[in-house]
PDB file of N, CA and C in Angstrom:
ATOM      1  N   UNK A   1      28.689  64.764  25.215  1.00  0.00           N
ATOM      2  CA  UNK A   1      30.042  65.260  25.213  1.00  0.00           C
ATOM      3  C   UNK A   1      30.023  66.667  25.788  1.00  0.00           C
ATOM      4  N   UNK A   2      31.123  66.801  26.219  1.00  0.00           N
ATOM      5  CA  UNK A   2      31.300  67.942  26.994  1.00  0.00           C
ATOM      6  C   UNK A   2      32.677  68.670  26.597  1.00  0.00           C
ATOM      7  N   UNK A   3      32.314  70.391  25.894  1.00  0.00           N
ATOM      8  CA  UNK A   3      33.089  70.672  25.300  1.00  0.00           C
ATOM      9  C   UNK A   3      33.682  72.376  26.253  1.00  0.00           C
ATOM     10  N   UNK A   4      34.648  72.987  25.723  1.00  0.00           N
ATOM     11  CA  UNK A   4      35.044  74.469  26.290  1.00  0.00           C
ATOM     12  C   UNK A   4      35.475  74.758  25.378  1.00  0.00           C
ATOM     13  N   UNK A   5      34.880  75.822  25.054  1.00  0.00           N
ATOM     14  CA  UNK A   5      35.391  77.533  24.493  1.00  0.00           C
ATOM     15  C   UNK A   5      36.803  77.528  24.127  1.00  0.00           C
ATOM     16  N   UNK A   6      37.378  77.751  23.038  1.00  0.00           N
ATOM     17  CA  UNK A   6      39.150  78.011  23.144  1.00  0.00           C
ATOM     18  C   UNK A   6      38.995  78.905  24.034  1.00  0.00           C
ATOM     19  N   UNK A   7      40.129  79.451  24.729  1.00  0.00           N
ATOM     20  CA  UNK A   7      40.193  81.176  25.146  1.00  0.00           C
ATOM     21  C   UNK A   7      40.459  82.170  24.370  1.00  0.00           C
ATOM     22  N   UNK A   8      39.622  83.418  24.759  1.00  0.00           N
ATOM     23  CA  UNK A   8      39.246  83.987  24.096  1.00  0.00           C
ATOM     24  C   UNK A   8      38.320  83.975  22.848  1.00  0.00           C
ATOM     25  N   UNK A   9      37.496  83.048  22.539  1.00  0.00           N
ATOM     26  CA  UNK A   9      36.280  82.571  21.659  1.00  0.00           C
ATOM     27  C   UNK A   9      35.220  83.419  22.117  1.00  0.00           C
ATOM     28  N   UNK A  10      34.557  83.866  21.188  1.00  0.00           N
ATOM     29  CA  UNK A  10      33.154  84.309  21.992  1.00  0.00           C
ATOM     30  C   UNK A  10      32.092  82.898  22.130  1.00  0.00           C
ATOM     31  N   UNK A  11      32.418  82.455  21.140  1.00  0.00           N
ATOM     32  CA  UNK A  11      31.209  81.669  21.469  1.00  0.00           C
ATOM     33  C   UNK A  11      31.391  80.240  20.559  1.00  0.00           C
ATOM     34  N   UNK A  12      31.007  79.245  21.457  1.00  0.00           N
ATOM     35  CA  UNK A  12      31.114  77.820  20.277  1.00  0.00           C
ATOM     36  C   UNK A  12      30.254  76.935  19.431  1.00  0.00           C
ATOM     37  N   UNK A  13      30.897  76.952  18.794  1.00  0.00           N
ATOM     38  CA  UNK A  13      29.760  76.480  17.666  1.00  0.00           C
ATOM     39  C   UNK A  13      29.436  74.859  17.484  1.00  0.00           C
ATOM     40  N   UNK A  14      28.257  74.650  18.270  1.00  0.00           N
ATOM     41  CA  UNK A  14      27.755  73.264  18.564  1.00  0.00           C
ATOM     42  C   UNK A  14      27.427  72.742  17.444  1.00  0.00           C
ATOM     43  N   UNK A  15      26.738  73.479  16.800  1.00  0.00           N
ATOM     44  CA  UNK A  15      26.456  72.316  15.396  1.00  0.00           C
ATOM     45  C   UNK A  15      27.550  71.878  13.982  1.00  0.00           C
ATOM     46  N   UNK A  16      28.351  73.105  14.240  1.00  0.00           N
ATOM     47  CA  UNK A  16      29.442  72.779  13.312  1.00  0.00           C
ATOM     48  C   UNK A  16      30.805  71.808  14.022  1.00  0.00           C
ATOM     49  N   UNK A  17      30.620  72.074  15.122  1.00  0.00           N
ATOM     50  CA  UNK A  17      31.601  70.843  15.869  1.00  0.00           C
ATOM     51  C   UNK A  17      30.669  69.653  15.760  1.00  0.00           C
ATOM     52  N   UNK A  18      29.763  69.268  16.056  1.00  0.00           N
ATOM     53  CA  UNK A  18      28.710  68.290  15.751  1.00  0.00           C
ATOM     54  C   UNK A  18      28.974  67.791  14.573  1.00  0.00           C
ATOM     55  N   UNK A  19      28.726  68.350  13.506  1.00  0.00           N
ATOM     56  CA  UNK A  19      28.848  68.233  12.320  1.00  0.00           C
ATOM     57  C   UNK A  19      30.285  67.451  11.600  1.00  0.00           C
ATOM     58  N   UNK A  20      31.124  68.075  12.053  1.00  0.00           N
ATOM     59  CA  UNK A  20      32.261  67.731  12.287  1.00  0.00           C
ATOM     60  C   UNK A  20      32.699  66.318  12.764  1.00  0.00           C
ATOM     61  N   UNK A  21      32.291  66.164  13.781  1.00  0.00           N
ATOM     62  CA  UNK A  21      32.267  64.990  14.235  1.00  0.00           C
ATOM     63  C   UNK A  21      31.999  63.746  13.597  1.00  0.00           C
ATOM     64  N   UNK A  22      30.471  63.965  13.159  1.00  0.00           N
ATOM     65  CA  UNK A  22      30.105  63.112  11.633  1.00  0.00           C
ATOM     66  C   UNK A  22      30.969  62.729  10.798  1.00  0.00           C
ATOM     67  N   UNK A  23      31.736  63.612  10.342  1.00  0.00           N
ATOM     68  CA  UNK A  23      31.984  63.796   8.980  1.00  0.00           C
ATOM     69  C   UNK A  23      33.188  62.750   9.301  1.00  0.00           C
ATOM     70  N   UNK A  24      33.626  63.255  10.906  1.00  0.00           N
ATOM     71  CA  UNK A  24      35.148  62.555  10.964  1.00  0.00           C
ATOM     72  C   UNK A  24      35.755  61.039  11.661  1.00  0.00           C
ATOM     73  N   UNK A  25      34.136  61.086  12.521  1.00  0.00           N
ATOM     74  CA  UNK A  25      34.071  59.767  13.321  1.00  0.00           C
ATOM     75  C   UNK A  25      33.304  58.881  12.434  1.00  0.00           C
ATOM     76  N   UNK A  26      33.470  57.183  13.145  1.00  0.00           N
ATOM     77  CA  UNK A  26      32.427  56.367  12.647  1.00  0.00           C
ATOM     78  C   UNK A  26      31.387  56.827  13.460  1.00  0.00           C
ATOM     79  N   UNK A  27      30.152  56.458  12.816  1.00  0.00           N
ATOM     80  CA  UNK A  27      28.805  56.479  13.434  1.00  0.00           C
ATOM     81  C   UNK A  27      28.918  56.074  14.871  1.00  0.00           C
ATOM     82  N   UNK A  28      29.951  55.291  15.517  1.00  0.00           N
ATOM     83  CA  UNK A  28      29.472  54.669  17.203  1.00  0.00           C
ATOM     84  C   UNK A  28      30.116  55.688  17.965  1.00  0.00           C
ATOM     85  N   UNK A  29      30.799  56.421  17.429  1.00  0.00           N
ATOM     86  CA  UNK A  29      31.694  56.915  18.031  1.00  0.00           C
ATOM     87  C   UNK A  29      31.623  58.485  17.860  1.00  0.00           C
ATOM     88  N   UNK A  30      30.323  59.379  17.690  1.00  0.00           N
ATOM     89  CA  UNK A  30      29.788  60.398  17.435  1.00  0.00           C
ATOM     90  C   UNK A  30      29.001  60.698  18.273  1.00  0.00           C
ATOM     91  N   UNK A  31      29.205  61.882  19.354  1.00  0.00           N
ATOM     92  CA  UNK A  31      28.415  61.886  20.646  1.00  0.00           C
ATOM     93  C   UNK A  31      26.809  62.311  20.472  1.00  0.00           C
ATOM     94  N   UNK A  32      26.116  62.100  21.255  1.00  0.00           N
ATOM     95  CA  UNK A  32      24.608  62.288  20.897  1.00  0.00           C
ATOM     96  C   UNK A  32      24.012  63.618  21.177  1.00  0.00           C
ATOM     97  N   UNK A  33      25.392  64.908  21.761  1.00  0.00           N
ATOM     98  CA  UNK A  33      25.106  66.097  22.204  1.00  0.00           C
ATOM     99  C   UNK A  33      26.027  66.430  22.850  1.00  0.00           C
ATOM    100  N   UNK A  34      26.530  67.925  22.164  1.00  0.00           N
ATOM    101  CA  UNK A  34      27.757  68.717  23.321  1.00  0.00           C
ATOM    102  C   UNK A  34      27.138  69.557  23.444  1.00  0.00           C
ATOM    103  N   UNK A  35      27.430  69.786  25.066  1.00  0.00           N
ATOM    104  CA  UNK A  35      26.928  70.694  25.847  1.00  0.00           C
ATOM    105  C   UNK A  35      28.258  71.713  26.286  1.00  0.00           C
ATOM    106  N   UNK A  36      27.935  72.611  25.830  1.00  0.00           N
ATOM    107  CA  UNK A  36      29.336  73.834  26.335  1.00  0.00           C
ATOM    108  C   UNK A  36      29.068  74.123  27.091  1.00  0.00           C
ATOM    109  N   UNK A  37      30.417  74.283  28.029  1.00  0.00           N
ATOM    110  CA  UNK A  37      30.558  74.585  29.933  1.00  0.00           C
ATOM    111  C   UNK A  37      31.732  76.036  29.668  1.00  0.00           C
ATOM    112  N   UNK A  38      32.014  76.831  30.797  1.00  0.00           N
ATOM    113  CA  UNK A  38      32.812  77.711  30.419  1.00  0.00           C
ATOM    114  C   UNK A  38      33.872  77.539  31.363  1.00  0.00           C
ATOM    115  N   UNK A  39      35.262  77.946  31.205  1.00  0.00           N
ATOM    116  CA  UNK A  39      35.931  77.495  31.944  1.00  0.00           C
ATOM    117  C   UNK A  39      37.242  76.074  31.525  1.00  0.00           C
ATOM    118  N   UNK A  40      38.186  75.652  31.922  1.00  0.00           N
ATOM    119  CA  UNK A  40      38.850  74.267  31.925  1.00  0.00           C
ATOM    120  C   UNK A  40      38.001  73.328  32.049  1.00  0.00           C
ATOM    121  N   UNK A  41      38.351  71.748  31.551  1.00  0.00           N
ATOM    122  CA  UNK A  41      37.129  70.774  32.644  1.00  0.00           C
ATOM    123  C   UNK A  41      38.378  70.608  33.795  1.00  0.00           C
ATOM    124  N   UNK A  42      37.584  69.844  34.846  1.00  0.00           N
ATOM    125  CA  UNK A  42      37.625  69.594  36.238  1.00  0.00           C
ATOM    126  C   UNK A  42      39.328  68.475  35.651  1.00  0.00           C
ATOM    127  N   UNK A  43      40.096  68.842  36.385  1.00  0.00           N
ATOM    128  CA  UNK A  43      41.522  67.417  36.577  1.00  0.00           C
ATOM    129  C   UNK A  43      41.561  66.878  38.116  1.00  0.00           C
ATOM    130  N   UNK A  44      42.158  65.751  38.122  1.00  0.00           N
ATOM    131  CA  UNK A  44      42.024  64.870  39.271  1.00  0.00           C
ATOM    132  C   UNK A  44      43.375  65.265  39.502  1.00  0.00           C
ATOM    133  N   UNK A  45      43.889  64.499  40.818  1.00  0.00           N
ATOM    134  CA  UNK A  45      45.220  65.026  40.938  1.00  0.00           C
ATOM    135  C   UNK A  45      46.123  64.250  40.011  1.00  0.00           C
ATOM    136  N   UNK A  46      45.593  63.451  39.843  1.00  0.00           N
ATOM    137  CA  UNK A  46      47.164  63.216  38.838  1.00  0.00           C
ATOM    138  C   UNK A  46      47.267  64.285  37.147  1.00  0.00           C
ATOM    139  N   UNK A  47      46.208  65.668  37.233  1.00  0.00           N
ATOM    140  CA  UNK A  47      45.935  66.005  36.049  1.00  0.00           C
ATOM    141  C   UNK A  47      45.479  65.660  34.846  1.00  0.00           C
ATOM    142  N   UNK A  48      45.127  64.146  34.633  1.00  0.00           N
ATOM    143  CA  UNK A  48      44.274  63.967  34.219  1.00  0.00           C
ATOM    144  C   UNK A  48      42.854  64.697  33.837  1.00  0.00           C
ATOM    145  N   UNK A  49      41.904  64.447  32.754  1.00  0.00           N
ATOM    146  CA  UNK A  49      40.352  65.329  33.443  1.00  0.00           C
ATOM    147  C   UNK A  49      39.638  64.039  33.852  1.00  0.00           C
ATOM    148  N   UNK A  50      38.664  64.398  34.687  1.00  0.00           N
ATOM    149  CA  UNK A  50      38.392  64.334  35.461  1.00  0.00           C
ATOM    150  C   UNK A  50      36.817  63.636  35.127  1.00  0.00           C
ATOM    151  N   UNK A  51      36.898  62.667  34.472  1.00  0.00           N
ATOM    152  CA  UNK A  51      35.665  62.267  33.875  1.00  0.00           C
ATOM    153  C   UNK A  51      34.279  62.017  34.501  1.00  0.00           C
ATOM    154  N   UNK A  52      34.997  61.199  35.828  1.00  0.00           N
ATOM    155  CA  UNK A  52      33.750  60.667  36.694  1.00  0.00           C
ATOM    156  C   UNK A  52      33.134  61.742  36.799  1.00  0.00           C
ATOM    157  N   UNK A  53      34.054  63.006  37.807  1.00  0.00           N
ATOM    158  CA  UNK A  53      33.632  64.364  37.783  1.00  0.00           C
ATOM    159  C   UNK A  53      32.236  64.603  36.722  1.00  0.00           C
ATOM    160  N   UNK A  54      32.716  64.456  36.007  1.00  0.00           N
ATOM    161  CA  UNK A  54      32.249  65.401  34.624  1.00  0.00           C
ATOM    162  C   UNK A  54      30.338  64.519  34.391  1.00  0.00           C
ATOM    163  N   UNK A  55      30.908  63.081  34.346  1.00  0.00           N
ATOM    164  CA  UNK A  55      29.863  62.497  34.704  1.00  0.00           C
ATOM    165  C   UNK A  55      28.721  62.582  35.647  1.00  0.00           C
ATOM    166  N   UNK A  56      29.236  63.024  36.612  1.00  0.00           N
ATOM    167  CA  UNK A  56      28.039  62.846  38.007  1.00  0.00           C
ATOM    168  C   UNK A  56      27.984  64.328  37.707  1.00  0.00           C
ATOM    169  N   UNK A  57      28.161  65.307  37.638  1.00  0.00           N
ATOM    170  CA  UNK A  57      27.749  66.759  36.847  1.00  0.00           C
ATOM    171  C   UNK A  57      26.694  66.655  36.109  1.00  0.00           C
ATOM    172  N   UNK A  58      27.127  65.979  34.830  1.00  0.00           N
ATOM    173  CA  UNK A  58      25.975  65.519  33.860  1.00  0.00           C
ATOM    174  C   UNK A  58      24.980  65.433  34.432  1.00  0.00           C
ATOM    175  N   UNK A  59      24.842  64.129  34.796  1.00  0.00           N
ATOM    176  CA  UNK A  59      23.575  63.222  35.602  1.00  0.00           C
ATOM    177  C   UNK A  59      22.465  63.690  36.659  1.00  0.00           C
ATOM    178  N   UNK A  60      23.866  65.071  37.450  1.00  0.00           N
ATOM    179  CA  UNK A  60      22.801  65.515  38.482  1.00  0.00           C
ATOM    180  C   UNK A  60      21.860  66.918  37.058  1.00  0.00           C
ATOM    181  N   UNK A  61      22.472  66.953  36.487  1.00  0.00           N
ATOM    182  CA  UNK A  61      21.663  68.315  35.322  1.00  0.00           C
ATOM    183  C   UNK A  61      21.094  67.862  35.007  1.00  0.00           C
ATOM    184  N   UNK A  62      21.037  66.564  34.438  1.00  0.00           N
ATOM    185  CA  UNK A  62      19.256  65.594  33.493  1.00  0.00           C
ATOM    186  C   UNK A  62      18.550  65.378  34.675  1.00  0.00           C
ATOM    187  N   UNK A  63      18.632  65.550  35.640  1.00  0.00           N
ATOM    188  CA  UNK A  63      18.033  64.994  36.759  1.00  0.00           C
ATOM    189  C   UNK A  63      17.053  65.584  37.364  1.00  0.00           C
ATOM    190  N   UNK A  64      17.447  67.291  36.874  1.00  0.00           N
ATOM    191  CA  UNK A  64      16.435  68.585  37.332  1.00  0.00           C
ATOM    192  C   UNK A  64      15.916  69.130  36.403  1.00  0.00           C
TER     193      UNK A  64
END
């Protein structure tokens, strides 16, 4: 999972959003790791975000 900063946050807190998650999702549905990016995520034109985006991002980062 791929998360952003409110604005103005200094900094986000991965394990308590993690944690969180647990507490609030079923087990299948609890991501296996958020990785904080800074910034909006990426929207397509219809404004949507931009998942594929976000995906092939991912993929090329495990990759190196």
């Amino acid at each position: 999972m791929i998360a952003t900063a409110p604005y103005g946050s200094a900094a986000l807190d991965v394990a308590g959003l993690l944690a969180e998650c647990k507490q609030r999702m079923p087990a299948y549905m609890v991501p296996h790791g958020i990785h904080p990016m800074a910034g909006p995520l990426p929207r397509n034109p219809n404004g949507k975000i931009d998942r594929k985006l976000l995906s092939t991002e991912w993929h090329e980062k495990q990759a190196h």
